[in-house]
Protein backbone atom coordinates (compact mmCIF):
# COMPACT_ATOMS: atom_id res chain seq x y z
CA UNK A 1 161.21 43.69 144.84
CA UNK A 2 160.77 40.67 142.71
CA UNK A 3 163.54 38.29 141.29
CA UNK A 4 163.67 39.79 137.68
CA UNK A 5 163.86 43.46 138.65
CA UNK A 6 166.56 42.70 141.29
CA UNK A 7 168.25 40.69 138.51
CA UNK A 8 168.06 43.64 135.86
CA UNK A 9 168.75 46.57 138.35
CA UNK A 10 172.24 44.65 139.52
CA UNK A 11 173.48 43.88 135.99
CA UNK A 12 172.52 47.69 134.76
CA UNK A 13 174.58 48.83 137.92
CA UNK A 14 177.36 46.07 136.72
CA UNK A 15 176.86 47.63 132.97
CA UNK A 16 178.65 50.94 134.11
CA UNK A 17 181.86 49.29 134.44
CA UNK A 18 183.52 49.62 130.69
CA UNK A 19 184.82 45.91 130.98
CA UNK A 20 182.12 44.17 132.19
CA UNK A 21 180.11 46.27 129.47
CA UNK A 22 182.14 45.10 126.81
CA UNK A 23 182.36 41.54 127.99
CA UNK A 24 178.53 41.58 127.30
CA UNK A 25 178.25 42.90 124.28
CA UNK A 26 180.75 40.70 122.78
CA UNK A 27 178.95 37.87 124.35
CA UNK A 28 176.35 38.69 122.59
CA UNK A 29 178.32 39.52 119.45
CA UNK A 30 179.69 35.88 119.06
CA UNK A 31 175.88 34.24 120.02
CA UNK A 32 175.33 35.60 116.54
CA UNK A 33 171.93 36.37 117.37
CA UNK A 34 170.95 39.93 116.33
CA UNK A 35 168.18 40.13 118.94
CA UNK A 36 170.09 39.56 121.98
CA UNK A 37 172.91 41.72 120.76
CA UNK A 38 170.13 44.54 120.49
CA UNK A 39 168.99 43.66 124.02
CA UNK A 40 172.62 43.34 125.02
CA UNK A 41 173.04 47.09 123.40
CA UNK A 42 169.38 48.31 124.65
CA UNK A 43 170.38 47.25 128.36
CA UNK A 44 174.07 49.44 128.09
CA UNK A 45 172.83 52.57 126.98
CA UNK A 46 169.78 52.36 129.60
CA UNK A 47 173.03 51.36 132.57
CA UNK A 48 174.44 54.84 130.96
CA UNK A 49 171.17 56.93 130.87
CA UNK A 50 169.27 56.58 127.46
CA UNK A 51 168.60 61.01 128.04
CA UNK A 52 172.49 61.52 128.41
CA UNK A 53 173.68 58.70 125.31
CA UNK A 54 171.21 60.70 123.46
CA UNK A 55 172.28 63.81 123.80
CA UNK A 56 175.96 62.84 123.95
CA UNK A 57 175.43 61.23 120.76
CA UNK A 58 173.20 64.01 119.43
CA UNK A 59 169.93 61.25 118.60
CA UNK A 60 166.86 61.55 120.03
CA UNK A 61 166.20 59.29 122.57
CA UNK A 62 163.16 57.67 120.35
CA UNK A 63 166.12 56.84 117.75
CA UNK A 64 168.08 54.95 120.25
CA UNK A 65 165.21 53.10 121.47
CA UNK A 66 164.43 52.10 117.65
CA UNK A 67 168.01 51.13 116.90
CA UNK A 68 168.20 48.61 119.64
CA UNK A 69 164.76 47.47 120.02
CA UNK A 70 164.63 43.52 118.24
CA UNK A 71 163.93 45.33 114.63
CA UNK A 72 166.73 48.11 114.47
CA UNK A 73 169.08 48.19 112.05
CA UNK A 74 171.33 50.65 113.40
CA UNK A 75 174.09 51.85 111.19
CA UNK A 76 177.67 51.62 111.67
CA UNK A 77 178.17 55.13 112.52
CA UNK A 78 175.49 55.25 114.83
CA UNK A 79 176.63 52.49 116.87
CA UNK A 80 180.18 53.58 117.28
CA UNK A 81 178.89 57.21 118.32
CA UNK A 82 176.31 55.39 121.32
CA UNK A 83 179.91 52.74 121.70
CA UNK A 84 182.11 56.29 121.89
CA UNK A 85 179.46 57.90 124.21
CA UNK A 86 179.98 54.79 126.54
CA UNK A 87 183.91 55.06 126.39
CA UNK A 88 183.56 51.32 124.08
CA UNK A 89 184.47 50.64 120.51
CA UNK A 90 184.10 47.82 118.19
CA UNK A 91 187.46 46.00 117.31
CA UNK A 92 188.40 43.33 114.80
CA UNK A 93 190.50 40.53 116.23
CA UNK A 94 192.11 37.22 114.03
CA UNK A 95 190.00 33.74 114.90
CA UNK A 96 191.52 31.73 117.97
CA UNK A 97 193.20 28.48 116.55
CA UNK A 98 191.44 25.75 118.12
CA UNK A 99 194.26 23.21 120.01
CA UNK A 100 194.72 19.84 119.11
């Protein structure tokens, strides 16, 4: 098995756990780059099974693929339903104060 596949199948199987799923995403979130936070996204739904998020979520699995592909534009409700689906959801926090 090459290096890159090894990579990507061990950080799907670490994409299962809710936490460590969430710690990427908002990774992602605060790179501010909306193509890694679709890859970020793309790479949690395929850890949960792209077939059952769509279903769960009642989109085809061509709409998921679209929303999180470098292009998408999903829509807030879409996303929470795939987040819900996962057992995730997006939350608001207040800006750390840096320390002096």
């Amino acid at each position: 098995m090459a290096k890159g596949s090894s990579f990507k199948a061990d950080l799907l199987k670490k994409l299962k756990n809710p936490k460590f799923a969430a710690n990427y995403i908002t990774a992602a979130m605060e790179e501010n780059d909306e193509s890694f936070l679709a890859q970020a996204l793309n790479d949690v739904v395929k850890a949960h099974g792209t077939s059952k998020i769509a279903k769960t979520t009642h989109l085809s699995r061509q709409s998921l693929y679209k929303m999180f592909s470098p292009k998408g534009n999903p829509t807030l409700q879409s996303m929470n339903s795939v987040l819900d689906a996962i057992g995730l959801r997006v939350r608001v926090e207040p800006k750390r104060k840096k320390s002096a």
